[in-house]
Every structure is written in structure tokens, then in C-alpha cells.
Protein backbone atom coordinates (compact mmCIF):
# COMPACT_ATOMS: atom_id res chain seq x y z
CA UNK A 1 -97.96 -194.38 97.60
CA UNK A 2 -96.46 -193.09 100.73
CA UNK A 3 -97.35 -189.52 102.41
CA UNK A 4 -94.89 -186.90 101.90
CA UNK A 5 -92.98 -186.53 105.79
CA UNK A 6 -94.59 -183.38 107.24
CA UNK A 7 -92.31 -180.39 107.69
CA UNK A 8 -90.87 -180.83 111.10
CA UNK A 9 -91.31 -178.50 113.69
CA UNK A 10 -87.42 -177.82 113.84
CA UNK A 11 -87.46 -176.54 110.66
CA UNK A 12 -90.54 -174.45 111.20
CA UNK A 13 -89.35 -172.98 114.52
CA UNK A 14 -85.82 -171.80 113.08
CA UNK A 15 -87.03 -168.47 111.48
CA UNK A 16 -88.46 -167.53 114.47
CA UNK A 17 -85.48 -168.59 116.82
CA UNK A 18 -82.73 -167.04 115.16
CA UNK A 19 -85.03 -163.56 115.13
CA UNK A 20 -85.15 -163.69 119.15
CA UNK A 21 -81.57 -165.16 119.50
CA UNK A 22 -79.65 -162.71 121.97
CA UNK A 23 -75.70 -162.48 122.27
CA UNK A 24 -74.04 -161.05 125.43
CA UNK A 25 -72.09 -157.77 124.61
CA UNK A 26 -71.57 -155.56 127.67
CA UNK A 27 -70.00 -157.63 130.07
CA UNK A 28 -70.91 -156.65 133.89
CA UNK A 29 -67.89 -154.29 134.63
CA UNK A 30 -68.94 -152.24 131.82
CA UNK A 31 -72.46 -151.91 133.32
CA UNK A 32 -71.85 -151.64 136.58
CA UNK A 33 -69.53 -148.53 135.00
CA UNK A 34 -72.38 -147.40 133.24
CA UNK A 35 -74.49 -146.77 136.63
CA UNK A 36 -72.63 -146.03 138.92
CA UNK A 37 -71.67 -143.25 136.54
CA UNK A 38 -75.10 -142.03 136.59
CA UNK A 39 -75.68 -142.62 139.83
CA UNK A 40 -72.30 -140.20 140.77
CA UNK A 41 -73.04 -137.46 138.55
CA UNK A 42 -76.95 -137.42 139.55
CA UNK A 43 -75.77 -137.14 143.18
CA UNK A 44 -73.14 -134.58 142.23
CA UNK A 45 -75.54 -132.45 140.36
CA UNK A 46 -78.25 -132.31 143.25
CA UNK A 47 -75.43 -131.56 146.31
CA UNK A 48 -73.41 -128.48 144.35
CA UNK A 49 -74.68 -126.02 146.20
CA UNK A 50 -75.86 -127.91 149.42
CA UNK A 51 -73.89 -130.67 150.34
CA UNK A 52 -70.15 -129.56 149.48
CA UNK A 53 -69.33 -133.59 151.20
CA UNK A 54 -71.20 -135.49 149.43
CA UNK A 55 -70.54 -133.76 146.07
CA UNK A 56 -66.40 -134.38 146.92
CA UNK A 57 -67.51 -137.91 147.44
CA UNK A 58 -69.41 -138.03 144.30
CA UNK A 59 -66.54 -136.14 142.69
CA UNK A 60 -64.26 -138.78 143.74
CA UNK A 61 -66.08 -141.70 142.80
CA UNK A 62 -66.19 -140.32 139.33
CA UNK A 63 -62.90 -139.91 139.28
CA UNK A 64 -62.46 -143.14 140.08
CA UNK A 65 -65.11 -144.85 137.62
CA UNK A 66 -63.49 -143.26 134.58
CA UNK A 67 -59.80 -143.88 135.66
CA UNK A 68 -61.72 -147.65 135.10
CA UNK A 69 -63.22 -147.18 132.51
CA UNK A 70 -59.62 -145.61 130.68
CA UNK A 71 -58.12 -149.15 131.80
CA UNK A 72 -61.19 -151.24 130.72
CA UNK A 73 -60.62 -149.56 127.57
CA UNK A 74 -57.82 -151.97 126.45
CA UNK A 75 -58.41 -154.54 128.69
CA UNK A 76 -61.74 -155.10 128.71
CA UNK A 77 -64.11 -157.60 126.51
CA UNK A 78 -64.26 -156.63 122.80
CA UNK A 79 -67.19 -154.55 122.64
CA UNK A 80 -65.51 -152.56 125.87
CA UNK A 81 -62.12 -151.78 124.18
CA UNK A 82 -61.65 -148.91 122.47
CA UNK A 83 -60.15 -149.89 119.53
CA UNK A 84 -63.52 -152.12 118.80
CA UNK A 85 -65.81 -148.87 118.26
CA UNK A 86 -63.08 -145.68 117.92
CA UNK A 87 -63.62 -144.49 114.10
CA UNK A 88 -62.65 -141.81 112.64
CA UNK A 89 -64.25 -138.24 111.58
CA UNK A 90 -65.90 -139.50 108.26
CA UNK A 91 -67.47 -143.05 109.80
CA UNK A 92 -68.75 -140.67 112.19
CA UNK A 93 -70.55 -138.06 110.08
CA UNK A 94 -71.78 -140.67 108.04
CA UNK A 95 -73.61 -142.34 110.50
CA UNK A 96 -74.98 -139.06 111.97
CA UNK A 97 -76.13 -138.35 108.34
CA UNK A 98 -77.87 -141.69 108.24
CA UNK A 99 -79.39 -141.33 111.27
CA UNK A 100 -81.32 -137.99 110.02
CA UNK A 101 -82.24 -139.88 106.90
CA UNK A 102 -83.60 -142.67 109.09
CA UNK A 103 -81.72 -145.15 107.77
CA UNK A 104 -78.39 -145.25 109.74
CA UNK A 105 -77.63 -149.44 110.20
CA UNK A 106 -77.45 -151.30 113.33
CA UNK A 107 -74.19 -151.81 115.38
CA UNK A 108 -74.19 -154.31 118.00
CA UNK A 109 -71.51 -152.77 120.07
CA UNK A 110 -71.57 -148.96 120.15
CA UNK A 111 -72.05 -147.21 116.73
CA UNK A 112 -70.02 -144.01 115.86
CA UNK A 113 -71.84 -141.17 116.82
CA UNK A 114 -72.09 -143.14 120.52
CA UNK A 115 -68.63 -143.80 120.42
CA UNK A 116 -68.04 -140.58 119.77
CA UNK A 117 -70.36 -139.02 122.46
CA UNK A 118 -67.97 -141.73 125.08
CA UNK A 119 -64.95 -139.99 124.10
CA UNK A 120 -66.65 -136.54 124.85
CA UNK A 121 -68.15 -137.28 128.34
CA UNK A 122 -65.24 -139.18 128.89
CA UNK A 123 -63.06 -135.98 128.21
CA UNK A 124 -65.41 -133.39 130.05
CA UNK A 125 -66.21 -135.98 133.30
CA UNK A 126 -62.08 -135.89 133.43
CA UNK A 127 -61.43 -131.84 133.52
CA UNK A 128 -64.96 -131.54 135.74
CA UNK A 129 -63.41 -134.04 138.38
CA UNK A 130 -59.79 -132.53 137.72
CA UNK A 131 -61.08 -128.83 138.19
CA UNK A 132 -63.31 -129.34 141.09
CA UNK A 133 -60.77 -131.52 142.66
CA UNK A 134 -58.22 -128.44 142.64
CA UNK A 135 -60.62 -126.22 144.12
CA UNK A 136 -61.42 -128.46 147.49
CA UNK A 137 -57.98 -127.72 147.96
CA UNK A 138 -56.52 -124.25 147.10
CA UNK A 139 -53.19 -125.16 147.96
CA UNK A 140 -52.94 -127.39 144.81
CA UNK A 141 -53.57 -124.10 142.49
CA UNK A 142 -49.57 -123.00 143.81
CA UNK A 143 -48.60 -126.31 141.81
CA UNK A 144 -50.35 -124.90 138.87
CA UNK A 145 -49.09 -122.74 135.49
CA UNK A 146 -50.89 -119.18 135.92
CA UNK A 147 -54.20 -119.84 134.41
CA UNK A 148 -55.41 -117.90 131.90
CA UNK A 149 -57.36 -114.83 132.14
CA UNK A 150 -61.41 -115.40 131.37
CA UNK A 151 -62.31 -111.99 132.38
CA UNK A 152 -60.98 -108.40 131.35
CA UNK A 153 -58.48 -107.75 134.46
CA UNK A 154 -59.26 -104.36 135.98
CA UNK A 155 -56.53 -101.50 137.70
CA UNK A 156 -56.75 -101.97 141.49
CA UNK A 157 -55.13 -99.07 141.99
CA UNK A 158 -52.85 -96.14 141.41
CA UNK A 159 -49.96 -98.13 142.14
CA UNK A 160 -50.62 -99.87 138.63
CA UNK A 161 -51.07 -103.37 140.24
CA UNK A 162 -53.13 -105.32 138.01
CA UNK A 163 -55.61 -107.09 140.50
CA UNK A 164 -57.61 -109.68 137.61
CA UNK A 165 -59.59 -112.62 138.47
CA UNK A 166 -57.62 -114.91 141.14
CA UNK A 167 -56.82 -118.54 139.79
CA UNK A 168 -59.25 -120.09 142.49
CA UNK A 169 -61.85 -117.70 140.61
CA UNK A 170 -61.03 -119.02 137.11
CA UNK A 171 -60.64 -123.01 137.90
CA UNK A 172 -64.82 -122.35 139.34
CA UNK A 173 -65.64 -120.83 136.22
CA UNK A 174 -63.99 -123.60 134.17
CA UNK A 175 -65.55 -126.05 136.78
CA UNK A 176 -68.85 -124.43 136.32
CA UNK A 177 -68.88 -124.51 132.31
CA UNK A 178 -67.60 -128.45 132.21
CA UNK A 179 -70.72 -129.30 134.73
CA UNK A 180 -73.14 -127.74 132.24
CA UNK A 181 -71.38 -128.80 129.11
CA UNK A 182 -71.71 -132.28 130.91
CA UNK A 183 -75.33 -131.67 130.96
CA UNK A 184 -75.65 -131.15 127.50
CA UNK A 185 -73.74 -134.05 126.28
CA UNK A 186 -75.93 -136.35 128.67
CA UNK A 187 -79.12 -134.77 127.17
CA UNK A 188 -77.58 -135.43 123.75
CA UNK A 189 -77.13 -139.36 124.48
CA UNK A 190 -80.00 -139.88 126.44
CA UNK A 191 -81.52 -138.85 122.67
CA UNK A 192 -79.26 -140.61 120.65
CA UNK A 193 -80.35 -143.41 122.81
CA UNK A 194 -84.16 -142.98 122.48
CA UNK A 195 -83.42 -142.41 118.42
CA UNK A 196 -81.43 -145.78 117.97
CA UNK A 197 -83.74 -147.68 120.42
CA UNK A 198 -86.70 -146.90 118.16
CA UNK A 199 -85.03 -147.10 115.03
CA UNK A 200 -83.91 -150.54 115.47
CA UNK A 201 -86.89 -151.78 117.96
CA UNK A 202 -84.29 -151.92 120.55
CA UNK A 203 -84.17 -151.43 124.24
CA UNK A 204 -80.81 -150.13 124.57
CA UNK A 205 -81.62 -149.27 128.56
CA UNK A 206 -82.59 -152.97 129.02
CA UNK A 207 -79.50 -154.16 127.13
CA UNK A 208 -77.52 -152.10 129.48
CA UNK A 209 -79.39 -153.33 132.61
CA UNK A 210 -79.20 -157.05 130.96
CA UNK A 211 -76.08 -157.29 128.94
CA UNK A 212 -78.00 -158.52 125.83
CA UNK A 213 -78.46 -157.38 122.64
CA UNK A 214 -80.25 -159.11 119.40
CA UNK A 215 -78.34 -161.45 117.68
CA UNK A 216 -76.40 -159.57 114.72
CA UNK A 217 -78.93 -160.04 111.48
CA UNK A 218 -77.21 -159.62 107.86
CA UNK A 219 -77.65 -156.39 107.59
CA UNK A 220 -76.12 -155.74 111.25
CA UNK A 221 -72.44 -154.45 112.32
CA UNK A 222 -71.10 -157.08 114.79
């Protein structure tokens, strides 16, 4: 009687292949985005009060990488374009609410609460650039609408002149509350981040650096 044929090693090596099988999903505009973002606002942070050139650079170039990033947005690679990861409020809390339950499932592009957390930096990187670029120039303020008061204006004198907080005064203030609003939002998705990565035994960092992610399993978003 002849042997039964031996399993071949094909067949023996799939399991293990399709668990290590990596897909490209952040194409290399999107990273070198991602970086040079960090890079910008890491140099912006450290010049503020030193290096009032090199922060306008910085300032600039951020500008410029989101203006990018806006146009990437919808004409970019699917995983880049908005309309691939946007959801609205209740996909969003959901997967927040997951999350704390430890059991929030995989996306292979950006997941809700990170594609919510793009649109927020994405907002406050715009007014911090927009703010601080009106204040390199004071001139641009005359083009302005009066801004609004953000401290209790005081009598100057007994002529009845109301003397306030100057525009130039107010755009700092706003300025200075984006940057540290920006702050906290980073801190936030450097956590998110760190969460997901060890939820899903993920390097998201090295995915970012790489532009590979784990193939999509069942149970996986794609």
C-alpha cells in the first residue's frame, strides 16, 4: 500500500505567512508630512522666546506642511484622503468607549478617535500659524475686524477714553493659548498612539517611519 504524501511545506508555512504579511498604507508624502511636522513644531517650541527667526521659519514651514496636507487630503492615496477615515460623532465615541474597555478593533488606516485628533491639530496648527503670522507683522492687524475683548477694558482717563487691551495684545494671547492647546493635543496622541500600539502589538512609530502595517486579519477594519 502506498504512503500517504506528507503535508507539504507550502501548506504548513501559510498560517504563519499570512500572520507576518505587511500591506503598504502611508504612502511617503504622508510621512514625510508626518515629520517634518514634528520636526517644525519641536523647533518652534524651543526658539519662542529665543530665536524670534527661526521660530518665523518654523512657523512658516508649518504653514506650509498643513496647506499639504489640506490638498493631500483629497488627492492623496486612500488611507491619506479624508473621506477614507472622517466619521462622525457616534463612530467616534464608540471607539473611544472601546478603547477604555480594552477592546476597541483594529483599523488599518487611522481609526476614529485618531482621525479625530488630525482634524483637531489640524485646526489648532492652522489658527497658531495664522495668529503668529499676524503678529510678525502688525500692519496686517489694520486688515483685521476689531478683535474681541479677552480682558476687562479699564478707563484711561477722565476724558472717558476706553484704553482696553490693543489687538496686537489679544492675537499673543490667542497665539499663546493655541501653542499650549497644541501641546495638549500632541500629548493626547502621542498616548493614543502608545494605547493602540500595545493593544494591537503594533508599532505604529515604525509603520510611520516604514509605511507598513500588518496585513488586515478578519477581525480588522481595512
Amino acid at each position: 500500500m502506498a504512503e500517504a504524501m506528507p503535508e507539504t511545506a507550502p501548506d504548513r508555512a501559510a498560517p504563519e505567512a499570512v500572520a507576518t504579511a505587511t500591506v503598504r498604507v502611508w504612502d511617503p508624502l504622508v510621512r514625510m508630512f508626518h515629520w517634518g511636522l514634528v520636526a517644525a513644531v519641536t523647533i518652534a517650541w524651543l526658539t519662542a522666546d529665543e530665536l524670534e527667526r527661526a521660530h518665523e521659519i518654523a512657523g512658516y514651514t508649518i504653514a506650509g506642511l498643513v496647506a499639504f496636507r489640506l490638498v493631500w487630503g483629497f488627492a492623496g492615496g486612500r488611507h491619506a484622503r479624508f473621506a477614507q477615515f472622517l466619521r462622525g460623532p457616534a463612530p467616534v465615541l464608540g471607539h473611544l468607549r472601546d478603547m477604555l474597555r480594552g477592546r476597541a478593533r483594529r483599523y488599518l488606516g487611522h481609526n476614529p478617535a485618531g482621525a479625530m485628533m488630525i482634524v483637531a491639530l489640524l485646526v489648532t496648527l492652522s489658527g497658531t500659524a495664522f495668529t503668529g503670522w499676524l503678529i510678525a507683522e502688525p500692519s496686517r492687524i489694520a486688515g483685521l475686524p476689531e478683535m474681541p475683548r479677552l480682558v476687562t477694558p479699564a478707563l484711561a482717563d477722565d476724558d472717558g477714553i476706553w484704553r482696553g487691551v490693543r489687538d496686537e495684545d489679544a492675537l499673543e494671547e490667542v497665539h499663546e493659548a493655541l501653542a499650549n492647546l497644541l501641546l495638549v493635543l500632541v500629548g493626547l496622541h502621542i498616548a493614543g498612539v502608545a494605547v493602540a500600539s500595545l493593544s494591537h502589538r503594533e508599532n505604529l512609530v515604525r509603520a510611520m517611519i516604514t509605511g507598513d502595517k500588518r496585513a488586515a486579519g478578519p477581525d480588522d477594519i481595512a
